[in-house]
C-alpha atoms as a PDB file:
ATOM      1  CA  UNK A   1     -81.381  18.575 -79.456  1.00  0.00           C
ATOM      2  CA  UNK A   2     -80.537  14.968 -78.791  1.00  0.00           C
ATOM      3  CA  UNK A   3     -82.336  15.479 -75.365  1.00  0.00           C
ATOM      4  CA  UNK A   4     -85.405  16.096 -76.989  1.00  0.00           C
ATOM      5  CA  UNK A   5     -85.330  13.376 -79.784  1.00  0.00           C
ATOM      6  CA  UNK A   6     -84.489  10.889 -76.591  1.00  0.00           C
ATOM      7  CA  UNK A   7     -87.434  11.740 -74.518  1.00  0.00           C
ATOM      8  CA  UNK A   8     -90.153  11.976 -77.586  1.00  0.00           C
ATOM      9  CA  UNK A   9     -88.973   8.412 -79.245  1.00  0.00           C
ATOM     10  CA  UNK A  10     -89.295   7.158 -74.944  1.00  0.00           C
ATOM     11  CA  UNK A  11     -92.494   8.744 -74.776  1.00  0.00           C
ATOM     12  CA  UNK A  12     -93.583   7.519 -78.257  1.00  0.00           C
ATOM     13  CA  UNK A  13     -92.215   3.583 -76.963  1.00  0.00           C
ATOM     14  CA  UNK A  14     -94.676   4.488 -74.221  1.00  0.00           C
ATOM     15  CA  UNK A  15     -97.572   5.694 -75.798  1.00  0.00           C
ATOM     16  CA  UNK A  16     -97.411   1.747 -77.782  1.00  0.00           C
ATOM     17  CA  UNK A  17     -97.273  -0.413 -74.812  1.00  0.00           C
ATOM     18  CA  UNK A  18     -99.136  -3.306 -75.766  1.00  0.00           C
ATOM     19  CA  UNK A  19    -100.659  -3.541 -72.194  1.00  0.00           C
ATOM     20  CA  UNK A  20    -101.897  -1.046 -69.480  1.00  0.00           C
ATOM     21  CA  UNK A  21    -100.274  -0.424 -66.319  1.00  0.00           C
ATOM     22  CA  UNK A  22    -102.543   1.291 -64.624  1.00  0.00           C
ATOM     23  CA  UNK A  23    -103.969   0.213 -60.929  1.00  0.00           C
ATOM     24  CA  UNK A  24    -107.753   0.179 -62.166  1.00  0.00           C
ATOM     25  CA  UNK A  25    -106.810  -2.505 -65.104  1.00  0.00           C
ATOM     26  CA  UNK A  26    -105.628  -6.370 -64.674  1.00  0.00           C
ATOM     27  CA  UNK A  27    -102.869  -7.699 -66.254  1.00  0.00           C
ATOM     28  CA  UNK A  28    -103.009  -8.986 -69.814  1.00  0.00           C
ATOM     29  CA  UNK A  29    -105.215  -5.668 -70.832  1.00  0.00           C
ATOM     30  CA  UNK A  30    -104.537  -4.015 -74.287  1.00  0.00           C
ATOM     31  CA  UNK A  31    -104.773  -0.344 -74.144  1.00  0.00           C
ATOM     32  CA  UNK A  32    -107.027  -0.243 -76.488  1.00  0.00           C
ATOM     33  CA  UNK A  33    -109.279  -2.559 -75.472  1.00  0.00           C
ATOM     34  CA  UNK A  34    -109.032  -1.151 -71.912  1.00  0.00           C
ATOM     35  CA  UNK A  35    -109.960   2.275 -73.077  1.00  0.00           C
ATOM     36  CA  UNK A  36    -112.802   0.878 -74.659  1.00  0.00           C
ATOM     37  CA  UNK A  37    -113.894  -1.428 -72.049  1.00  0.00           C
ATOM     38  CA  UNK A  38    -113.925   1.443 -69.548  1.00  0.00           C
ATOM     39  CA  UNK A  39    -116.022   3.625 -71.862  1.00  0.00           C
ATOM     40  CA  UNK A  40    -118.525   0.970 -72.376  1.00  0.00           C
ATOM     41  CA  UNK A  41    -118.446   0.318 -68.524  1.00  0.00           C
ATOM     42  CA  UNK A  42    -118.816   4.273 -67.452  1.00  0.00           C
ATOM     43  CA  UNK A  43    -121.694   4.198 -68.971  1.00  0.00           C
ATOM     44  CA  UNK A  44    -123.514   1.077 -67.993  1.00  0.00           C
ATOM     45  CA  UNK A  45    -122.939   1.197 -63.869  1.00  0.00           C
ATOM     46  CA  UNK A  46    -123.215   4.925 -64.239  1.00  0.00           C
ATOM     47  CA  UNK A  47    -119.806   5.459 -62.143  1.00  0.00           C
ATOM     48  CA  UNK A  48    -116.600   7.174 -62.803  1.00  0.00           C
ATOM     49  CA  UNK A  49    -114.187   5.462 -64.607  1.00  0.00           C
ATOM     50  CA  UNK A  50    -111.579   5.884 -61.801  1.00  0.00           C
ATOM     51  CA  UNK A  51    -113.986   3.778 -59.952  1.00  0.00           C
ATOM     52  CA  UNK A  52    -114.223   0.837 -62.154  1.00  0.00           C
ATOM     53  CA  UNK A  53    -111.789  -2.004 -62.253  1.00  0.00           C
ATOM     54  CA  UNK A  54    -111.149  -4.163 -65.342  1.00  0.00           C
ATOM     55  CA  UNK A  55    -109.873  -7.674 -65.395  1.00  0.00           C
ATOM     56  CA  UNK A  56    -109.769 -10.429 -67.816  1.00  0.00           C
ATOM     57  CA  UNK A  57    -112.047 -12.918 -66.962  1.00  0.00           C
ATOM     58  CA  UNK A  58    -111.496 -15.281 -70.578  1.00  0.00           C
ATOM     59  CA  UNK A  59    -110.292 -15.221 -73.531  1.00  0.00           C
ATOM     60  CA  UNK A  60    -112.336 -12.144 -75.192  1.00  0.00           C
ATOM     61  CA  UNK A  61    -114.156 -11.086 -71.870  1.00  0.00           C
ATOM     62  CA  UNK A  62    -113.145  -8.830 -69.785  1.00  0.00           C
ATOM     63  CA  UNK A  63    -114.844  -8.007 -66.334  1.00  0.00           C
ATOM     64  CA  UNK A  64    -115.782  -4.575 -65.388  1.00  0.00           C
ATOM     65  CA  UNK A  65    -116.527  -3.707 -61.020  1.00  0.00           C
ATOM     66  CA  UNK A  66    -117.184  -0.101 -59.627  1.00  0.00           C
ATOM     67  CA  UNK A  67    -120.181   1.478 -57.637  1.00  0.00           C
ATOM     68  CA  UNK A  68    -120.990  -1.946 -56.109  1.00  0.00           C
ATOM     69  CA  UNK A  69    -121.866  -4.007 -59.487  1.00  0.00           C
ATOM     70  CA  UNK A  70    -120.317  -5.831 -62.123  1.00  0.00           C
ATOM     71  CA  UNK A  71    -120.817  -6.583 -65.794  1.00  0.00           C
ATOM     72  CA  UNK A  72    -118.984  -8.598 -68.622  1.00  0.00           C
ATOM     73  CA  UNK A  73    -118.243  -8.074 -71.649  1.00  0.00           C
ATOM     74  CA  UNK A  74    -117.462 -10.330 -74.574  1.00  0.00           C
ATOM     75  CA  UNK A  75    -114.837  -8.885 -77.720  1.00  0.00           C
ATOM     76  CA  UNK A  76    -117.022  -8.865 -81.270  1.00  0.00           C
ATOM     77  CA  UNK A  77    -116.510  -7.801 -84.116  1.00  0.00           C
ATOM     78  CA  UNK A  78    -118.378  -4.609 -83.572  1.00  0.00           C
ATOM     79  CA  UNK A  79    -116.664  -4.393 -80.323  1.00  0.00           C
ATOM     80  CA  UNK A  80    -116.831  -4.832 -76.522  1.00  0.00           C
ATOM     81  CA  UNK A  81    -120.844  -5.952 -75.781  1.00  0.00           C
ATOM     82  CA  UNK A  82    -122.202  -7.020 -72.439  1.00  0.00           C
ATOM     83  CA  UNK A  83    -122.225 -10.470 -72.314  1.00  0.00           C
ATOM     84  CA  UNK A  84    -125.545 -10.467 -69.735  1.00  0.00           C
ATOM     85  CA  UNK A  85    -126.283  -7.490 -67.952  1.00  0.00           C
ATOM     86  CA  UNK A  86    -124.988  -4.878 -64.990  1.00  0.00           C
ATOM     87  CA  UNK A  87    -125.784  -6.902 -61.963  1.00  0.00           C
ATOM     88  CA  UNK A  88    -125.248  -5.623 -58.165  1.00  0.00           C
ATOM     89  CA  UNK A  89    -121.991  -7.038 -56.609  1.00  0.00           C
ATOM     90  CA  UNK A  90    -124.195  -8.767 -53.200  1.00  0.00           C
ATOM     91  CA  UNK A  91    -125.826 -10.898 -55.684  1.00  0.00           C
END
């Protein structure tokens, strides 16, 4: 019994890490904003979201790569918008 009330409150401490570790997200990521950042992201370059790679690029913007192009996106209060557009990585 005390085996299983360890490893849920562990899992539980996990499942509220305040940041990602995950290879497709950069440091300094909130889990939540990284799941919505990838969402938003899967969607625009039309690519797989183990494809795409997030890092923060400023404070509230967060860079999105995968499929060979990039977009930002800047934190609002609605949430994560592009902050220009999807643009091909060669340019």
């Amino acid at each position: 019994m005390r085996l299983v009330i360890a490893v849920l409150f562990l899992g539980a401490l996990g499942a509220c890490a305040p940041h990602v570790n995950h290879p497709n997200v950069g440091p300094g990521i909130s889990r939540r904003h990284a799941e919505a950042v990838l969402q938003r992201a899967q969607f625009d370059l039309n690519c797989p979201w183990r494809s795409i790679y997030i890092q923060k690029v400023a404070r509230h913007q967060i860079g999105a790569t995968g499929c060979d192009q990039r977009v930002v996106y800047v934190r609002t209060p609605s949430g994560w918008v592009q902050n220009g557009g999807v643009v091909t990585s060669g340019q």
